[in-house]
PDB file of N, CA and C in Angstrom:
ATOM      1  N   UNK A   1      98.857 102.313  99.192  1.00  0.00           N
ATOM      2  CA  UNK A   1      98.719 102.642 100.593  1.00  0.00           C
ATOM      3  C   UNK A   1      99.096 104.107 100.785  1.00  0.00           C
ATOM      4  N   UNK A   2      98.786 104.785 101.511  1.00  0.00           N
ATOM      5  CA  UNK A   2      98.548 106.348 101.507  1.00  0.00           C
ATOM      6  C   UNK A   2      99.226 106.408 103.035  1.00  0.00           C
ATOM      7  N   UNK A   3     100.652 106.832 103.095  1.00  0.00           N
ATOM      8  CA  UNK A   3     101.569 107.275 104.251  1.00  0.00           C
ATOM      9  C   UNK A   3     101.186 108.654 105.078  1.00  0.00           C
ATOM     10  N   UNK A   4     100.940 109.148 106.222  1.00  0.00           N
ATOM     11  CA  UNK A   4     100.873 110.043 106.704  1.00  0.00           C
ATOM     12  C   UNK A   4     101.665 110.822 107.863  1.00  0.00           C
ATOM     13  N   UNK A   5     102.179 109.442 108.293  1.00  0.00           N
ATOM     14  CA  UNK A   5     103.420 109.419 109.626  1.00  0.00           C
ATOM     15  C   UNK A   5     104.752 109.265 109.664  1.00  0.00           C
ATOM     16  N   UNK A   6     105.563 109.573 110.195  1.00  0.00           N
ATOM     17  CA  UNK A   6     106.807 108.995 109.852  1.00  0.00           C
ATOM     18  C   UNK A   6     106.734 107.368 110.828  1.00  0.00           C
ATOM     19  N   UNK A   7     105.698 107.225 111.802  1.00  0.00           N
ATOM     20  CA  UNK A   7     105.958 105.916 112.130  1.00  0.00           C
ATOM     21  C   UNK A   7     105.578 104.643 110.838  1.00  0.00           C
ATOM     22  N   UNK A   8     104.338 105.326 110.410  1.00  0.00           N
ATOM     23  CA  UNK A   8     104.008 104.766 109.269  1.00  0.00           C
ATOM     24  C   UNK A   8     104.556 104.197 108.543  1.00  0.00           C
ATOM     25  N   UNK A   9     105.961 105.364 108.078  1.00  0.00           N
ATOM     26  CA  UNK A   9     107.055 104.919 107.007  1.00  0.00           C
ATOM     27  C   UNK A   9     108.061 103.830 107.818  1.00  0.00           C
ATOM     28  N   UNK A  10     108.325 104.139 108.851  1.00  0.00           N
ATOM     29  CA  UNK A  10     109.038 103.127 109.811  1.00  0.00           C
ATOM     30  C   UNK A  10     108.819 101.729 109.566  1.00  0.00           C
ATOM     31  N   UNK A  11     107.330 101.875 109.476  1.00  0.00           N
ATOM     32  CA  UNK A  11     106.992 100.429 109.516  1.00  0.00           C
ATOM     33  C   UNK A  11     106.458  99.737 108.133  1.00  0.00           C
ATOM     34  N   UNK A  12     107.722 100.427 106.807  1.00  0.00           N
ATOM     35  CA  UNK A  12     107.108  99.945 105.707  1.00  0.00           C
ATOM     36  C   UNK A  12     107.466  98.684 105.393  1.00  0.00           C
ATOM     37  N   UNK A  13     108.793  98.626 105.600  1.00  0.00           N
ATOM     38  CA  UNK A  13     109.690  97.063 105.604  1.00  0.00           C
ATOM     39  C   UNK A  13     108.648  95.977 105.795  1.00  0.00           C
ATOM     40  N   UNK A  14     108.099  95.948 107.307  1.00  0.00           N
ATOM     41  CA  UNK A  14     107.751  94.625 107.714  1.00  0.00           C
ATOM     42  C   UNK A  14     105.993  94.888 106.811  1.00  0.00           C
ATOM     43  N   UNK A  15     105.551  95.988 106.460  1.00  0.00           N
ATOM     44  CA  UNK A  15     104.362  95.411 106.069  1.00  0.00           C
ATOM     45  C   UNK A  15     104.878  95.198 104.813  1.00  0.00           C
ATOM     46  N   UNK A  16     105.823  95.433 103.919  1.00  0.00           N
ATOM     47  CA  UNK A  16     105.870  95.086 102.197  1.00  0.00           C
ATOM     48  C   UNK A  16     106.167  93.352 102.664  1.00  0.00           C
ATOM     49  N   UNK A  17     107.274  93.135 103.555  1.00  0.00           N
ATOM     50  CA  UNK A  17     107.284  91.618 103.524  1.00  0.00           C
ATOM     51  C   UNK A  17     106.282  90.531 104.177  1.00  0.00           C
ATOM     52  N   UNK A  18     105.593  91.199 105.013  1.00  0.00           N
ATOM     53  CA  UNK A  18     103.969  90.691 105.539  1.00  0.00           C
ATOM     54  C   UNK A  18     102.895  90.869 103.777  1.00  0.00           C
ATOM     55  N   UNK A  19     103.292  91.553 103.016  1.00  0.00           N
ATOM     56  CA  UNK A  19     102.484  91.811 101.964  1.00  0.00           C
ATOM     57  C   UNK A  19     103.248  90.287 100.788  1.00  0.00           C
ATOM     58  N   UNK A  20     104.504  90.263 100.596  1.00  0.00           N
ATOM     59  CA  UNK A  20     104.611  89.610  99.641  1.00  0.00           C
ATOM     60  C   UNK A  20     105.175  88.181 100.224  1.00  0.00           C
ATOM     61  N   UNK A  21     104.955  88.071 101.517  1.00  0.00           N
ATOM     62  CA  UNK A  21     104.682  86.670 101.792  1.00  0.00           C
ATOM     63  C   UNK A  21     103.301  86.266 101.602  1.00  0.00           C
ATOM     64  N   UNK A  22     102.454  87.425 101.416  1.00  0.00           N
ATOM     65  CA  UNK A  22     101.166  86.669 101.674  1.00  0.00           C
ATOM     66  C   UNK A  22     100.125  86.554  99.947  1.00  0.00           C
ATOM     67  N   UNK A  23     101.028  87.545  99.511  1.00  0.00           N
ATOM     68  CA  UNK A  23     100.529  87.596  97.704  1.00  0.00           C
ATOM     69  C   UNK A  23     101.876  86.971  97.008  1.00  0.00           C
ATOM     70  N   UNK A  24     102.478  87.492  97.310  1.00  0.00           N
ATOM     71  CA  UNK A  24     104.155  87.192  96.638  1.00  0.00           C
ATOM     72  C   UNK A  24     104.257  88.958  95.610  1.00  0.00           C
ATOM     73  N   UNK A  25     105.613  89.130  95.091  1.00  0.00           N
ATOM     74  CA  UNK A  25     105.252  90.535  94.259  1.00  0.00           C
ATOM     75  C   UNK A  25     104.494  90.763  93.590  1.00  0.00           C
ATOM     76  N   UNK A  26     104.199  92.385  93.971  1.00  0.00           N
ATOM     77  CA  UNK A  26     102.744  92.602  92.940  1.00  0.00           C
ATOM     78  C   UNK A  26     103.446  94.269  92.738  1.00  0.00           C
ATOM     79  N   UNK A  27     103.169  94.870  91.838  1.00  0.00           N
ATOM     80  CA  UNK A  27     102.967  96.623  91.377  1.00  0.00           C
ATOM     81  C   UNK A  27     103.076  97.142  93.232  1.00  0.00           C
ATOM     82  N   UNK A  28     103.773  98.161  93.128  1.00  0.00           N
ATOM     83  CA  UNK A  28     103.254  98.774  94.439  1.00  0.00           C
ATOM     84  C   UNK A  28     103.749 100.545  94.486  1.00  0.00           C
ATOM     85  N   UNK A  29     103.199 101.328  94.506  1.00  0.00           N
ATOM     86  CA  UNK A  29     103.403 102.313  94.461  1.00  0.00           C
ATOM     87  C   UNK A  29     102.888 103.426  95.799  1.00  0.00           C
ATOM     88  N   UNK A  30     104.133 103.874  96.883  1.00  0.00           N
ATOM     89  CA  UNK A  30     103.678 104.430  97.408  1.00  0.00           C
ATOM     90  C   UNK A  30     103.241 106.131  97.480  1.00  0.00           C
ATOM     91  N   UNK A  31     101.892 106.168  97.645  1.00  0.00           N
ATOM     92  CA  UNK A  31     101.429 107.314  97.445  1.00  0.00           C
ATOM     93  C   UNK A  31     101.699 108.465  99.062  1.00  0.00           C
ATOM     94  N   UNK A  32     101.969 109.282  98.951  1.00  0.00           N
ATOM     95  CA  UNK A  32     103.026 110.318 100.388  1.00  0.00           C
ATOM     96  C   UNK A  32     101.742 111.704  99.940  1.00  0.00           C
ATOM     97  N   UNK A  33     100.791 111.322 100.767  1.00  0.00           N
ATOM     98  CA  UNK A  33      99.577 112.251 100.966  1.00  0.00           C
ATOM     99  C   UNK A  33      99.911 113.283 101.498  1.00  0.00           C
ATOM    100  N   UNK A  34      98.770 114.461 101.394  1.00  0.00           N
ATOM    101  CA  UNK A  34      98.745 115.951 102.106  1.00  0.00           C
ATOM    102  C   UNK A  34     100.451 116.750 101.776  1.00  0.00           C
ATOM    103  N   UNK A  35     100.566 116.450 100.552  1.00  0.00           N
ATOM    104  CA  UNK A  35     101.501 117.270 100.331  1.00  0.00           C
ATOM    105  C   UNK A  35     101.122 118.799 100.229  1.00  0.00           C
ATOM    106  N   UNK A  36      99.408 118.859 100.242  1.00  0.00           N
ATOM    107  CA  UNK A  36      98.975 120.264 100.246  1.00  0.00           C
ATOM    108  C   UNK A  36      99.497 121.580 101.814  1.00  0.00           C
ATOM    109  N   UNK A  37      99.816 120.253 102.652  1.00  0.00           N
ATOM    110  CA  UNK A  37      99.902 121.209 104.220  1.00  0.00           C
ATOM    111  C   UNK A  37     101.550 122.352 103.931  1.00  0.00           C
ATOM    112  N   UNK A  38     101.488 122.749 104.603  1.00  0.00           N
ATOM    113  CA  UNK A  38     102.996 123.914 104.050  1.00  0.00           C
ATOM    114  C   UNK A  38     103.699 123.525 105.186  1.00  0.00           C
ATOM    115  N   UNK A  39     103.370 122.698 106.213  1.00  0.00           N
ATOM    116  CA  UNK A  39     104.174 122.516 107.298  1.00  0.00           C
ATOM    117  C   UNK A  39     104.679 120.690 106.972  1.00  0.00           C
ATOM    118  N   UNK A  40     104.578 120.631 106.141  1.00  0.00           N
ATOM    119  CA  UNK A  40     105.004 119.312 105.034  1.00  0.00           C
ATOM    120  C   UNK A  40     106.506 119.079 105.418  1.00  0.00           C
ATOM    121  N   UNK A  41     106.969 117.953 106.201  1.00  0.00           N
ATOM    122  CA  UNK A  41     108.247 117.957 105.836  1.00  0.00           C
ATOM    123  C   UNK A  41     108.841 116.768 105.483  1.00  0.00           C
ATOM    124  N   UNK A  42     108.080 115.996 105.190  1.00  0.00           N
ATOM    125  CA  UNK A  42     108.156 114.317 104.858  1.00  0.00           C
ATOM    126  C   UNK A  42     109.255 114.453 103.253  1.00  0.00           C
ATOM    127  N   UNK A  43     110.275 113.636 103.566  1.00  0.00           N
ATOM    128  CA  UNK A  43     111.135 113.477 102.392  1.00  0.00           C
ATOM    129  C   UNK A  43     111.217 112.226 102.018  1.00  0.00           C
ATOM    130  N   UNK A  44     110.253 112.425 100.447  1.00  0.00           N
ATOM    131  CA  UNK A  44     110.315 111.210  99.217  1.00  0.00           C
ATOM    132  C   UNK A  44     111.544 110.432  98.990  1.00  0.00           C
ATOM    133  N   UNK A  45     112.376 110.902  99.074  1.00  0.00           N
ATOM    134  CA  UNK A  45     113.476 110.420  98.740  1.00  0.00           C
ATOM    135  C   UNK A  45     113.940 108.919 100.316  1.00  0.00           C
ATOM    136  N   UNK A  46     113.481 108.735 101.421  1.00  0.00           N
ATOM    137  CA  UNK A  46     113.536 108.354 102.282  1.00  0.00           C
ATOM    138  C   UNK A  46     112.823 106.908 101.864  1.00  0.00           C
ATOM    139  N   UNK A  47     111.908 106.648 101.097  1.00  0.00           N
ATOM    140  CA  UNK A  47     110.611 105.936 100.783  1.00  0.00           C
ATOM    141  C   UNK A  47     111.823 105.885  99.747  1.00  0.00           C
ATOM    142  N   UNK A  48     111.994 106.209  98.608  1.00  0.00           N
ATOM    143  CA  UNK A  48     112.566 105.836  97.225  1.00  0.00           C
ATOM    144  C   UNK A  48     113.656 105.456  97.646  1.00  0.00           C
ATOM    145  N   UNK A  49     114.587 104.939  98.826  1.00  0.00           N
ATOM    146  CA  UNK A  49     115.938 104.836  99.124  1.00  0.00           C
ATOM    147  C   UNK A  49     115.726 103.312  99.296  1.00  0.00           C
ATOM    148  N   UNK A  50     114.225 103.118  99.831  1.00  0.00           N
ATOM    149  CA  UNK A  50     113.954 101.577  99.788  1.00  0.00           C
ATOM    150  C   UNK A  50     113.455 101.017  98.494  1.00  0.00           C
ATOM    151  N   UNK A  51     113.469 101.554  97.808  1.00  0.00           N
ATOM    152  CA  UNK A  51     113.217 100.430  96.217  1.00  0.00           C
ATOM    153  C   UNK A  51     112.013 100.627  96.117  1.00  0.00           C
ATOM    154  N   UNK A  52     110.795 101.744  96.753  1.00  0.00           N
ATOM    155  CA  UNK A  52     109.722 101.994  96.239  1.00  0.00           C
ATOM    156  C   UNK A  52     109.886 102.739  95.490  1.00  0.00           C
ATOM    157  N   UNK A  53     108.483 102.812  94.262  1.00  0.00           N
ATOM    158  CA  UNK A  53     108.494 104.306  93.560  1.00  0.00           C
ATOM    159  C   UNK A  53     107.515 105.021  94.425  1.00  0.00           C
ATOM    160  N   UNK A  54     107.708 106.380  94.345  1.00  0.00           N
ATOM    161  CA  UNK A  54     106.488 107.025  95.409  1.00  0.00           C
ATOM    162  C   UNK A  54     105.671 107.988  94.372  1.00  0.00           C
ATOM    163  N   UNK A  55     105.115 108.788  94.879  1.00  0.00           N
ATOM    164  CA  UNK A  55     104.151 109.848  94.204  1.00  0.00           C
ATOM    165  C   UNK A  55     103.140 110.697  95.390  1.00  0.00           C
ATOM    166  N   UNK A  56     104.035 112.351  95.464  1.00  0.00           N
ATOM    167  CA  UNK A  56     103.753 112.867  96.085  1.00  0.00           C
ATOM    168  C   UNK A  56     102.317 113.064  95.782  1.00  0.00           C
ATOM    169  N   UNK A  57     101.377 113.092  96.756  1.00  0.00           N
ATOM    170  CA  UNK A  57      99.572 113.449  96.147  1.00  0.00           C
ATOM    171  C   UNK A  57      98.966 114.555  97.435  1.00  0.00           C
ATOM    172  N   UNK A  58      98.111 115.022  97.000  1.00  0.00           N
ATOM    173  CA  UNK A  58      96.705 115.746  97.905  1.00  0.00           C
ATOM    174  C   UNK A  58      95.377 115.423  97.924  1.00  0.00           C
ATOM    175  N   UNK A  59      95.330 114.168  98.477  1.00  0.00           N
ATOM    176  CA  UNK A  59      93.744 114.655  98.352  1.00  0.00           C
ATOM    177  C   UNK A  59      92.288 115.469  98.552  1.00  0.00           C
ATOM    178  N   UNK A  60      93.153 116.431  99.082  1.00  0.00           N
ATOM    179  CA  UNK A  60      92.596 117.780  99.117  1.00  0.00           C
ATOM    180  C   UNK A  60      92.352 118.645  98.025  1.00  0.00           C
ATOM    181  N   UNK A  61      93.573 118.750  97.268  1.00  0.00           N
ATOM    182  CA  UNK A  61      93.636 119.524  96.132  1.00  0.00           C
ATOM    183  C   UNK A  61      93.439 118.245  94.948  1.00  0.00           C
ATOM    184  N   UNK A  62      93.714 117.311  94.920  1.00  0.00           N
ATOM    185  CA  UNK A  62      93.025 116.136  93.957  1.00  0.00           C
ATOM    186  C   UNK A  62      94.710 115.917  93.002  1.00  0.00           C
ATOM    187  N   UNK A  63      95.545 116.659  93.426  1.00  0.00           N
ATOM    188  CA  UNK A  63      97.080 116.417  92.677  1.00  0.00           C
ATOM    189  C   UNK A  63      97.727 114.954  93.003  1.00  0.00           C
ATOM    190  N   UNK A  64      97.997 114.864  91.481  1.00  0.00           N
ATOM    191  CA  UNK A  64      98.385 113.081  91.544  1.00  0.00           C
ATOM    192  C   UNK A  64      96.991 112.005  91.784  1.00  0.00           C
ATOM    193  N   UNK A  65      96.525 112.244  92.952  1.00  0.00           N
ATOM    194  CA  UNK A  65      95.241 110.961  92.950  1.00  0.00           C
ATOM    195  C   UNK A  65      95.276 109.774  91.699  1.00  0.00           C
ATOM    196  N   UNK A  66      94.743 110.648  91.193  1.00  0.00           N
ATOM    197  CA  UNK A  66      94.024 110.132  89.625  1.00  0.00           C
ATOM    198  C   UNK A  66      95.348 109.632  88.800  1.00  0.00           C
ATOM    199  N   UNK A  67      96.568 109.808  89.233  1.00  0.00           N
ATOM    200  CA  UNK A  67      97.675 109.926  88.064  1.00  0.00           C
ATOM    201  C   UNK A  67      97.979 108.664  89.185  1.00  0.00           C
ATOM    202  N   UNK A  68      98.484 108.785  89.886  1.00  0.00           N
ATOM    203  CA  UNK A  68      98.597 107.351  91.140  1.00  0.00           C
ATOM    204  C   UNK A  68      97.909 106.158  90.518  1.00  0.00           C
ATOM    205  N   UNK A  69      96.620 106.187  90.778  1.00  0.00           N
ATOM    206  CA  UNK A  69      95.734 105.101  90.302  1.00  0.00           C
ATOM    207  C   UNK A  69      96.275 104.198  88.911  1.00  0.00           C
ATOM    208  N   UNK A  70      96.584 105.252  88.080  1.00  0.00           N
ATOM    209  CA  UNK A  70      96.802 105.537  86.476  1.00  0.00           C
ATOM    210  C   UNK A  70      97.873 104.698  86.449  1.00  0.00           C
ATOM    211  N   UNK A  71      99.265 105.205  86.901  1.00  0.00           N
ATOM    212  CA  UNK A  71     100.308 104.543  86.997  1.00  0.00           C
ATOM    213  C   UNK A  71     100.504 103.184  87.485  1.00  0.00           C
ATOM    214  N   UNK A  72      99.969 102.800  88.223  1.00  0.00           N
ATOM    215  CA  UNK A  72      99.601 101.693  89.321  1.00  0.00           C
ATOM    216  C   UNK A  72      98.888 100.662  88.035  1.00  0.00           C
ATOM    217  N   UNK A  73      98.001 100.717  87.637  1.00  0.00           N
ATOM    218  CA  UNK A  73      97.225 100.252  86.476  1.00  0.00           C
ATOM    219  C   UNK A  73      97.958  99.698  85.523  1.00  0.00           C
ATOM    220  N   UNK A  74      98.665 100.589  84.702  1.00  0.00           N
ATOM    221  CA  UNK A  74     100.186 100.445  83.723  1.00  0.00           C
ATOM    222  C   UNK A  74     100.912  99.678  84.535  1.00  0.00           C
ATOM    223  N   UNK A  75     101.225  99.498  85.614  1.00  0.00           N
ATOM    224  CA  UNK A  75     102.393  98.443  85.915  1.00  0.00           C
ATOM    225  C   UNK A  75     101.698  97.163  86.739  1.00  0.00           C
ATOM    226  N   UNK A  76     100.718  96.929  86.478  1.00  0.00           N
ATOM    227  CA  UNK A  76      99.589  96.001  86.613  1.00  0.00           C
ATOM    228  C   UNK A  76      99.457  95.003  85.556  1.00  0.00           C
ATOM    229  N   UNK A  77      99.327  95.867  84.445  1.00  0.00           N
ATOM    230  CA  UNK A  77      98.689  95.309  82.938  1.00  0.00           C
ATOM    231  C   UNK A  77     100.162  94.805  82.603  1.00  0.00           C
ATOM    232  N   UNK A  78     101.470  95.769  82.428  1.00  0.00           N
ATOM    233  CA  UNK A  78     102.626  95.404  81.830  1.00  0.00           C
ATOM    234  C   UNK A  78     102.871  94.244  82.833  1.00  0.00           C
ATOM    235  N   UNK A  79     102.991  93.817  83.913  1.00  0.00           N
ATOM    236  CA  UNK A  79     103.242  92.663  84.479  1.00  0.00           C
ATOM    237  C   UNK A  79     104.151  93.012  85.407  1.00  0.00           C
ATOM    238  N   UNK A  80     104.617  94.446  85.549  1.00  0.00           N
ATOM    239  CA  UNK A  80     105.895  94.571  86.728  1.00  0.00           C
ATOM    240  C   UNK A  80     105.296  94.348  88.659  1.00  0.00           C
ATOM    241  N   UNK A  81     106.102  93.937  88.955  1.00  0.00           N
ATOM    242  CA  UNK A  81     105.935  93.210  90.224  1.00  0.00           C
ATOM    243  C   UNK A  81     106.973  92.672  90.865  1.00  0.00           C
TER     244      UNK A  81
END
């Protein structure tokens, strides 16, 4: 899921447990988009304080995207969830 707001992040709690009541655990990696803007002030560490892993990306500049996907994949196949 690709964060852009801080309400967004607000409201990660109730969608991870709306998510794993409805799959149960699965891989989840949140991706913290437009890290390309310079007026950027979103802090990763806020997201990683809740037990996600994150991965700053652009999909503008194409940084991380592809490495996101990648990672996500690997903890798919290994079984973490």
């Amino acid at each position: 899921m690709l964060f852009r707001s801080h309400e967004t992040v607000d409201s990660l709690d109730t969608w991870h447990s709306s998510l794993v009541a409805t799959v149960g655990e699965i891989p989840i990696i949140i991706l913290i988009n437009k890290t390309d803007l310079p007026e950027w002030k979103f802090r990763q560490q806020d997201i990683e304080s809740m037990g996600f892993e994150t991965m700053l990306t652009s999909a503008k500049t194409g940084e991380n995207v592809e490495l996101g996907f990648q990672k996500l994949s690997e903890m798919m196949l290994s079984g973490q969830g």
